[in-house]
N, C-alpha and C. Protein backbone atom coordinates (compact mmCIF):
# COMPACT_ATOMS: atom_id res chain seq x y z
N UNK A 1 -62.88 -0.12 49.94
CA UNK A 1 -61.82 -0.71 49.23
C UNK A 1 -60.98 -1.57 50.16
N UNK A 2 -60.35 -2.63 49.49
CA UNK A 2 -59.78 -3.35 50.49
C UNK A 2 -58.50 -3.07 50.33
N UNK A 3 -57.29 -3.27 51.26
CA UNK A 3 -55.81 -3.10 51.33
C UNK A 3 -55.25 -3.77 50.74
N UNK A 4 -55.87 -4.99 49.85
CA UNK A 4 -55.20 -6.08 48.98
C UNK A 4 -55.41 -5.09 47.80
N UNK A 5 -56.44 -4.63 47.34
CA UNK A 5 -56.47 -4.17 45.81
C UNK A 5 -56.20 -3.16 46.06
N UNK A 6 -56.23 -1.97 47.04
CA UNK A 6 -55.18 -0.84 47.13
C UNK A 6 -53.64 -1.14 46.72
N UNK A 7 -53.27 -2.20 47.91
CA UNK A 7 -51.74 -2.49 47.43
C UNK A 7 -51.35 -2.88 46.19
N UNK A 8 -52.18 -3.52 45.39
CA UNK A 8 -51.87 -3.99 44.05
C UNK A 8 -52.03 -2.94 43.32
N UNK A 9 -53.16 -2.25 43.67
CA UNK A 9 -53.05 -0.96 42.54
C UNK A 9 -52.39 0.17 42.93
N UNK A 10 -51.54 0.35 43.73
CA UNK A 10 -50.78 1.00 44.08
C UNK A 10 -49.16 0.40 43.42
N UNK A 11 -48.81 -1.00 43.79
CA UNK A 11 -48.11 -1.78 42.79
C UNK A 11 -47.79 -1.41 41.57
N UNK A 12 -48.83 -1.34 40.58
CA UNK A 12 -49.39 -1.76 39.01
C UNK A 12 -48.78 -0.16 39.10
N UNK A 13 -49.51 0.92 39.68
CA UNK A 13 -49.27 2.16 39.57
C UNK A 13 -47.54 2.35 39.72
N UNK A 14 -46.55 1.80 40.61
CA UNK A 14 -45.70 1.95 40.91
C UNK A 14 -44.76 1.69 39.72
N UNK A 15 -45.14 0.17 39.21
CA UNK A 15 -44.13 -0.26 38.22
C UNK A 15 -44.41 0.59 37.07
N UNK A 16 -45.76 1.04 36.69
CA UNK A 16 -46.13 1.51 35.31
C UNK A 16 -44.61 3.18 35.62
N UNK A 17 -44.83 3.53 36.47
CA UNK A 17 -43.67 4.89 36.82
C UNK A 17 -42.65 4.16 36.48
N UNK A 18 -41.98 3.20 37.46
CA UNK A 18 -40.40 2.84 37.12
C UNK A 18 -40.68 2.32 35.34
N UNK A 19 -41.25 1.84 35.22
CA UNK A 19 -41.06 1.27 33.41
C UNK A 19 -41.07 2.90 32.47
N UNK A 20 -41.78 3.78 32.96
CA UNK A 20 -41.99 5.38 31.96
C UNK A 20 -40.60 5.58 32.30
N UNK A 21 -40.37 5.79 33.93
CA UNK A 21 -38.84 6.88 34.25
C UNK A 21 -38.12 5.75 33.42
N UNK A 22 -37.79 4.73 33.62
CA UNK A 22 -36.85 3.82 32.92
C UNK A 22 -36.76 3.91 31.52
N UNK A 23 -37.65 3.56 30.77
CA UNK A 23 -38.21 4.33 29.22
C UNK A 23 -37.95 5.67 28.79
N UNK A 24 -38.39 6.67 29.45
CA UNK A 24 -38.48 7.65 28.61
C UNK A 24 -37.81 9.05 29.71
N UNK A 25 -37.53 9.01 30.72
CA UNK A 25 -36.91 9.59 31.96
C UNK A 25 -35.47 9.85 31.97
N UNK A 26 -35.28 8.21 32.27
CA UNK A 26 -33.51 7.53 32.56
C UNK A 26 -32.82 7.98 31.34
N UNK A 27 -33.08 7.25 30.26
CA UNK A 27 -31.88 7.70 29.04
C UNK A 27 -31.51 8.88 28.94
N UNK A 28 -32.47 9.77 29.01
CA UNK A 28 -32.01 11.30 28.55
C UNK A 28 -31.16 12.02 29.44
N UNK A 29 -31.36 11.54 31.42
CA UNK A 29 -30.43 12.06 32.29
C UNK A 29 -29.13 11.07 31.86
N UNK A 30 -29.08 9.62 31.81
CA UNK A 30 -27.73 8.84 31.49
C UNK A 30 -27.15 9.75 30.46
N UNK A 31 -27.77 9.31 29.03
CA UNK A 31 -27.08 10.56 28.28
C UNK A 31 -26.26 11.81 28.79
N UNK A 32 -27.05 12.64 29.27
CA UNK A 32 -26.49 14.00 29.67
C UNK A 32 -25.38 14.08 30.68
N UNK A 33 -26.17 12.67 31.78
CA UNK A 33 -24.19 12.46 32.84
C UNK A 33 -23.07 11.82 31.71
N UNK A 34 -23.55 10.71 31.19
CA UNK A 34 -22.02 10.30 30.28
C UNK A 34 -21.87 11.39 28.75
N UNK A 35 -22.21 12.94 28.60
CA UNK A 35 -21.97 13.49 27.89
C UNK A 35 -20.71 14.62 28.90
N UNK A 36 -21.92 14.57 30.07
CA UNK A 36 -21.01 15.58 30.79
C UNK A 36 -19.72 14.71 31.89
N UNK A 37 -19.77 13.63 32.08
CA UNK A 37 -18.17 13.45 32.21
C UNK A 37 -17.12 13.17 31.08
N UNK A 38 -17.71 12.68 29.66
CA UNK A 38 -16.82 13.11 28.64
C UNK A 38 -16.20 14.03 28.55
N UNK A 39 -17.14 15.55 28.96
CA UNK A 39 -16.60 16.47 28.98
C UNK A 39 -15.45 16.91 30.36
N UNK A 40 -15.87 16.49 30.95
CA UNK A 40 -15.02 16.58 32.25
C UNK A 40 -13.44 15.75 31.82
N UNK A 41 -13.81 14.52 31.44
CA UNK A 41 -12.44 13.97 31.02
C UNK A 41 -11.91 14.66 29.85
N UNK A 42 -12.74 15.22 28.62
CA UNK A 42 -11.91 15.78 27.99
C UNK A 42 -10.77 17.37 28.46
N UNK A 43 -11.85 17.56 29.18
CA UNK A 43 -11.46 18.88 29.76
C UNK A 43 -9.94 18.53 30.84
N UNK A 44 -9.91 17.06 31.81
CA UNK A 44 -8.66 16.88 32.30
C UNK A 44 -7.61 16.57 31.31
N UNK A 45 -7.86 16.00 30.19
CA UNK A 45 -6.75 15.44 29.22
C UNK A 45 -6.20 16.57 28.86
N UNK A 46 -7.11 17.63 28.57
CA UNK A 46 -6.48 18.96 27.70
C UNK A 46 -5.77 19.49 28.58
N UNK A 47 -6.47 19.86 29.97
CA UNK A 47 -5.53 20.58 31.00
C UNK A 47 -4.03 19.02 31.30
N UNK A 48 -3.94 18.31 31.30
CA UNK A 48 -2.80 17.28 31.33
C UNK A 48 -2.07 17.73 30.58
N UNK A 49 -2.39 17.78 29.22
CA UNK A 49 -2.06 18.49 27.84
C UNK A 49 -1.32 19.56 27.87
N UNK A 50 -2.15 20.87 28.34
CA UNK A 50 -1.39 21.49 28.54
C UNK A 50 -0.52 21.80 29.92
N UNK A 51 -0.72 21.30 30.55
CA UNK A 51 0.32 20.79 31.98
C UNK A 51 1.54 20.48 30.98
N UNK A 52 1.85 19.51 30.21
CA UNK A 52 2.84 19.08 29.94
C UNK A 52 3.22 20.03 28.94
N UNK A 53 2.54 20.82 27.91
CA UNK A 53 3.17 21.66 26.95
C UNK A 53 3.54 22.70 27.65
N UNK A 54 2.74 23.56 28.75
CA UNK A 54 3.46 24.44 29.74
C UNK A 54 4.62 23.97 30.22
N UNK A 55 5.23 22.66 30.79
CA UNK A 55 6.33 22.39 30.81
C UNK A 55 7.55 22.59 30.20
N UNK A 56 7.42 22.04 28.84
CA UNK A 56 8.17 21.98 27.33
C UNK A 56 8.54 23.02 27.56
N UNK A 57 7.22 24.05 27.14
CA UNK A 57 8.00 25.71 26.76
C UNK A 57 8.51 25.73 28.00
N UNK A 58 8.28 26.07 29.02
CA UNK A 58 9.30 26.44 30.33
C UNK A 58 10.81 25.70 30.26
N UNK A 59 11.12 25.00 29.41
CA UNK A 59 12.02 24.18 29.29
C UNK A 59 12.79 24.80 28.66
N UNK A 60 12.17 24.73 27.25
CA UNK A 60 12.53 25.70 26.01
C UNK A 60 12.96 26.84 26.51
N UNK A 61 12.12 27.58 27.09
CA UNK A 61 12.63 29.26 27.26
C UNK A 61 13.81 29.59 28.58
N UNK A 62 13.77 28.61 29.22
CA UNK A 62 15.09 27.75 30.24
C UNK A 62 16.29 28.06 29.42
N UNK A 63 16.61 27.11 28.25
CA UNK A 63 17.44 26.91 27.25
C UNK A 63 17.73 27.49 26.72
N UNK A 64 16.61 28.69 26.04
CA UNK A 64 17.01 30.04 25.39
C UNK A 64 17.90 31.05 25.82
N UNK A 65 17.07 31.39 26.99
CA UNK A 65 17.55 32.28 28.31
C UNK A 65 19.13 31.77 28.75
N UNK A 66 19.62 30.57 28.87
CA UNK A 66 20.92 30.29 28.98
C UNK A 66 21.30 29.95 28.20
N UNK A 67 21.08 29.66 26.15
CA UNK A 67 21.61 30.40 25.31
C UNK A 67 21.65 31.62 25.21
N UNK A 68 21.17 32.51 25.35
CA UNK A 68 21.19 33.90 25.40
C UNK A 68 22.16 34.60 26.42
N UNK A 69 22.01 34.18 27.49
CA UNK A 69 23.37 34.46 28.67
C UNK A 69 24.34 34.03 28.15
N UNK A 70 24.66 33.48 27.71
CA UNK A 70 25.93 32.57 26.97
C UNK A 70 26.30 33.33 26.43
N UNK A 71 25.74 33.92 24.96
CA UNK A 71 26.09 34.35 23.81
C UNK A 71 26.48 35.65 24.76
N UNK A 72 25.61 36.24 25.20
CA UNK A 72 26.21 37.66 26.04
C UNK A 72 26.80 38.25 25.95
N UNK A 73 27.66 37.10 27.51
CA UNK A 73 28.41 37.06 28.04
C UNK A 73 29.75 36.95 27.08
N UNK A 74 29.67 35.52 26.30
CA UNK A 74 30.82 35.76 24.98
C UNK A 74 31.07 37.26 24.23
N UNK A 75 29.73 37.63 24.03
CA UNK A 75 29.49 39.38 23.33
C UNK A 75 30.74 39.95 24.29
N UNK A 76 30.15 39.89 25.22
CA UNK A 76 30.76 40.98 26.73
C UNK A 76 32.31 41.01 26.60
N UNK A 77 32.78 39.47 26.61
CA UNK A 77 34.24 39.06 26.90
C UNK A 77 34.87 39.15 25.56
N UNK A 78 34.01 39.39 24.43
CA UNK A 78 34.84 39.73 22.83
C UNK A 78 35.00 41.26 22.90
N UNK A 79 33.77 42.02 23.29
CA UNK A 79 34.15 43.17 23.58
C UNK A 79 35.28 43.81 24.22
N UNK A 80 35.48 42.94 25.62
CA UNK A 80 36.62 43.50 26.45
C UNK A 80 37.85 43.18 25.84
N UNK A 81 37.65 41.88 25.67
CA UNK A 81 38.93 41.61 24.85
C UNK A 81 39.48 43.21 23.52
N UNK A 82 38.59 42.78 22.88
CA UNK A 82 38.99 44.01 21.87
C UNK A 82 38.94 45.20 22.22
N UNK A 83 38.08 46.07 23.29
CA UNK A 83 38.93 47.25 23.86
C UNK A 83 39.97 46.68 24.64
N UNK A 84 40.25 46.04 25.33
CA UNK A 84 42.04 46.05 25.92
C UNK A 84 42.83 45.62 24.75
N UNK A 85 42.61 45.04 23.12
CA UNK A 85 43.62 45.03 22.08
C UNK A 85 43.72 47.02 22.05
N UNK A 86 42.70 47.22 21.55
CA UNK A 86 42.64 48.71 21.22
C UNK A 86 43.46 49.56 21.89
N UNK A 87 43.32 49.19 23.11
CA UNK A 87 43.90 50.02 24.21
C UNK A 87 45.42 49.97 24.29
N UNK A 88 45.77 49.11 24.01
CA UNK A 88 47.04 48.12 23.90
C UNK A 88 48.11 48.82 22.50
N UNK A 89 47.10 48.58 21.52
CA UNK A 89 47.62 49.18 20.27
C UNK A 89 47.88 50.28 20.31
N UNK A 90 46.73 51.24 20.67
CA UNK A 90 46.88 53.09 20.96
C UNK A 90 48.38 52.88 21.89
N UNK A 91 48.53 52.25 22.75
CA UNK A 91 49.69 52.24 23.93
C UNK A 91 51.12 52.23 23.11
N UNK A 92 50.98 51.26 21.80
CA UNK A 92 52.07 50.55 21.27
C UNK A 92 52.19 52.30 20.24
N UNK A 93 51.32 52.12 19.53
CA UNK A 93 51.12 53.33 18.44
C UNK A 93 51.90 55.18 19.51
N UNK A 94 51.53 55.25 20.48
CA UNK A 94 52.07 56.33 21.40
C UNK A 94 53.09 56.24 21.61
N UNK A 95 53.33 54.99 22.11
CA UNK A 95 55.26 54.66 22.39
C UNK A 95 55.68 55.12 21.11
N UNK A 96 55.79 54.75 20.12
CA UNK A 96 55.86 54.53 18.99
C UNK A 96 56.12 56.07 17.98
N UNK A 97 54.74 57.08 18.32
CA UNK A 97 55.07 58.56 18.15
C UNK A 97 56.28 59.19 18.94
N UNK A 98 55.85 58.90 20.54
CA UNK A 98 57.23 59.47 21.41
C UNK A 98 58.39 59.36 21.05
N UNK A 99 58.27 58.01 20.66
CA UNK A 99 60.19 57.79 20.32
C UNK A 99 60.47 58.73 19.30
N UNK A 100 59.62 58.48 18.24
CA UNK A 100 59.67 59.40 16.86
C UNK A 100 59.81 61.15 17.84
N UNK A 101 59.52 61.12 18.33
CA UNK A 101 59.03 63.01 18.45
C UNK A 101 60.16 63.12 18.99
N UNK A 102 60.72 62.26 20.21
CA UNK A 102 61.97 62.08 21.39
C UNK A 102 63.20 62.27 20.18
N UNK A 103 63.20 61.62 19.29
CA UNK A 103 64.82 61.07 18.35
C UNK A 103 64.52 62.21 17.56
N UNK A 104 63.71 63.22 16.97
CA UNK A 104 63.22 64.45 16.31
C UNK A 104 63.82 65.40 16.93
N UNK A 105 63.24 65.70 18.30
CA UNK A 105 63.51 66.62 19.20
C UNK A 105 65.59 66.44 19.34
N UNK A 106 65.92 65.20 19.25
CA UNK A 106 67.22 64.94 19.78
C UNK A 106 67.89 65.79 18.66
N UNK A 107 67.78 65.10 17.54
CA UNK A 107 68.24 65.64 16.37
C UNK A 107 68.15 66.76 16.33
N UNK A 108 67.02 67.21 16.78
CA UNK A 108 67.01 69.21 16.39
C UNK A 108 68.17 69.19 16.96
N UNK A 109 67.68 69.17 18.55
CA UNK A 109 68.63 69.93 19.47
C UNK A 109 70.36 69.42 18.93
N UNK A 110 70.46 68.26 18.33
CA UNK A 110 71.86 68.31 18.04
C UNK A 110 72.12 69.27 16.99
N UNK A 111 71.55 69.20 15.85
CA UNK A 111 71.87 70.73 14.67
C UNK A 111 71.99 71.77 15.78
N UNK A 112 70.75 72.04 16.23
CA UNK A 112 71.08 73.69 17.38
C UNK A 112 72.44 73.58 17.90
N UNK A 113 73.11 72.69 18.54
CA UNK A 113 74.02 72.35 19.21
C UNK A 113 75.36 73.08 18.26
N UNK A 114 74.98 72.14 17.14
CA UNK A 114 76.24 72.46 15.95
C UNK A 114 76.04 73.37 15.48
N UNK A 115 75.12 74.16 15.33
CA UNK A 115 75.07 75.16 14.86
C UNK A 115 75.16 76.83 16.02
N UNK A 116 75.47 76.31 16.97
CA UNK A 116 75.53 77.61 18.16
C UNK A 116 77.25 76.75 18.09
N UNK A 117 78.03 75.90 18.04
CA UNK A 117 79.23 75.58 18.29
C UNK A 117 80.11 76.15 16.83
N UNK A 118 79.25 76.10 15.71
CA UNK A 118 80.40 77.00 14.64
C UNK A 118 79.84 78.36 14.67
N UNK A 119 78.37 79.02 15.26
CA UNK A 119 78.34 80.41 15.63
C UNK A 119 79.79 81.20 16.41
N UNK A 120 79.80 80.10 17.70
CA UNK A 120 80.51 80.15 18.62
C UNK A 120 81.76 80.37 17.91
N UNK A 121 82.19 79.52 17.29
CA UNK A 121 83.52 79.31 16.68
C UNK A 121 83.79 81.13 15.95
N UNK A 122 82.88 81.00 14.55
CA UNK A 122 83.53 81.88 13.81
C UNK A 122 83.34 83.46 14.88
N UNK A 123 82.62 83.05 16.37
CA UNK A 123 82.53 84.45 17.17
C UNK A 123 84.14 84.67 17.79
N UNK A 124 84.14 83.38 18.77
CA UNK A 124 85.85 83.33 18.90
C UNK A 124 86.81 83.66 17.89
N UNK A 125 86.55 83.26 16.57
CA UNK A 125 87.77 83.72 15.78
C UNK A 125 87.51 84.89 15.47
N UNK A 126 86.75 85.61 15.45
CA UNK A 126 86.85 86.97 15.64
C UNK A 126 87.43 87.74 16.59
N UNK A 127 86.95 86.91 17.85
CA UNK A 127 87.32 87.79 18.99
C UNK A 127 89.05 87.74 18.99
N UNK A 128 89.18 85.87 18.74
CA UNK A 128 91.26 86.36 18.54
C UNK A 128 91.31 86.98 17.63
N UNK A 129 91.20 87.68 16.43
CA UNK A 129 91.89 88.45 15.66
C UNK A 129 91.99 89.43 15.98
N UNK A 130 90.33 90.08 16.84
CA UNK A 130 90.55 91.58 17.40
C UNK A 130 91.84 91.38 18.34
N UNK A 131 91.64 90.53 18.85
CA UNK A 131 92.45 90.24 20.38
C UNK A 131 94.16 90.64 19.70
N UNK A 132 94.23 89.32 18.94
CA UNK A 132 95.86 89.54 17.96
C UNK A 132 96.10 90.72 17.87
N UNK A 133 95.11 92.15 17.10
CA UNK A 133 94.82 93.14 16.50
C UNK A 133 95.29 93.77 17.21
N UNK A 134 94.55 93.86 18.60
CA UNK A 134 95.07 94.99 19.29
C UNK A 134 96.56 94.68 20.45
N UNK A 135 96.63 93.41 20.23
CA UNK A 135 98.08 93.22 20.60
C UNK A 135 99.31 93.28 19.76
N UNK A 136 99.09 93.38 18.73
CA UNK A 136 99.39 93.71 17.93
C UNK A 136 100.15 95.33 17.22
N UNK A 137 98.91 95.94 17.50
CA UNK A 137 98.47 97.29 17.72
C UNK A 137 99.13 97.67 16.15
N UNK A 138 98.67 96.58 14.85
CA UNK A 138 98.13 97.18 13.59
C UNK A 138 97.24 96.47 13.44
N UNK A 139 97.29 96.37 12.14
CA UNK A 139 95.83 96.37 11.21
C UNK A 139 96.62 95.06 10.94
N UNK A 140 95.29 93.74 11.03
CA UNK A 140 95.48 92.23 10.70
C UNK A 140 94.46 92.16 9.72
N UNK A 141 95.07 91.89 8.33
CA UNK A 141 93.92 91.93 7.20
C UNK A 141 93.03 90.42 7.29
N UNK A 142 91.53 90.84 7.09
CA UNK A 142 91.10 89.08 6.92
C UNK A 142 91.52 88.21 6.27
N UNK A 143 91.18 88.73 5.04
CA UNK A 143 91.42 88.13 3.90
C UNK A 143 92.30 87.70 3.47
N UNK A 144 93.67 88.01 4.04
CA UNK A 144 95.04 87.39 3.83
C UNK A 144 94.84 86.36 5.00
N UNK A 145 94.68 86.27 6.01
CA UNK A 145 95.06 85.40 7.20
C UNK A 145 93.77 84.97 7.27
N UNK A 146 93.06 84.59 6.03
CA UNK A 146 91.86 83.45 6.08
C UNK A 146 92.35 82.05 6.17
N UNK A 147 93.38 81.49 5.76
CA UNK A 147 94.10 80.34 5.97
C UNK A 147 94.50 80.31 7.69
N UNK A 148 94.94 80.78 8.43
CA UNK A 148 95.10 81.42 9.87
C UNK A 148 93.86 81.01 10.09
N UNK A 149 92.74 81.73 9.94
CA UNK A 149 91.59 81.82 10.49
C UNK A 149 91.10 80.42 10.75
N UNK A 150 91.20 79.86 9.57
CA UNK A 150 90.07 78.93 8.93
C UNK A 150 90.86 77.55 10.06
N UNK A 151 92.05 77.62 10.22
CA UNK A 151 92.62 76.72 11.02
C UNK A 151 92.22 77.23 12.84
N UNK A 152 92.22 78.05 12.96
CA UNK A 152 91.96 78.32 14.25
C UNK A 152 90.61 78.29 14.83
N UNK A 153 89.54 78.15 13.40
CA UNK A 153 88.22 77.94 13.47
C UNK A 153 88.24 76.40 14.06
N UNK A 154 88.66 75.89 12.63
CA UNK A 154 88.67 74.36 13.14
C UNK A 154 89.32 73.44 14.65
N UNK A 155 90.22 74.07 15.29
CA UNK A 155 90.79 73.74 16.44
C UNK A 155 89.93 73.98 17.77
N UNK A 156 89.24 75.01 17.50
CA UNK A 156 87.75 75.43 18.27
C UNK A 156 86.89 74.77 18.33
């Protein structure tokens, strides 16, 4: 065989391959790479996608979270507020009994007062009549010298 019709039919043989792989080879790998970087790009858009919706919510729940501290905290400071009214009121409401119990107590003790001062009294006017009585040394009827009495009560 000679190296001219080797090379040619080695040639003829060569192109008949690139024309099959090109034909019936190539499309089906092209296909399958531009199916699978579709997928690759779809797959970055979605992760972009959600890159940016992971954002949002982190945003969102940012906002919540310091609405929520907010409201709280307002909770917290309505609370305190209204136990120190409470506290305040019970304070006002106590003053308020004391005096009552204090001006009660006063009052008793003033009746007791007046009433141990005409004990006192009609005891003294006893004691001067005995006293008169036995300086006296008769008999001082009550009942006549109840006018007596009743004045010497009152001067007491």
């Amino acid at each position: 065989m000679n190296i001219n019709g080797t090379l040619i039919a080695q040639m003829i043989v060569f192109l008949i391959l690139v024309w099959f792989t090109m034909s019936f080879v190539w499309p089906p790998i092209v296909k399958a790479l531009d199916e699978r970087a579709k997928k690759i790009a779809d797959g970055l858009s979605a992760a972009d996608k959600a890159k940016a919706d992971l954002a949002q919510a982190n945003t969102k729940v940012e906002q919540q979270l310091a609405t929520a501290r907010n409201d709280s905290a307002k909770r917290l400071a309505d609370a305190e507020r209204l136990a120190q009214q409470m506290v305040e009121e019970a304070k006002t409401r106590a003053s308020e009994e004391g005096a009552k119990i204090i001006a009660a107590a006063k009052a008793e003790a003033e009746q007791e007062a007046v009433k141990a001062r005409e004990a006192l009294r009609e005891q003294v006017a006893g004691l001067a009549v005995k006293g008169a009585e036995q300086i006296l040394r008769r008999e001082v009827n009550a009942g006549v010298h109840a006018e007596l009495l009743g004045r010497l009560k009152a001067e007491l």
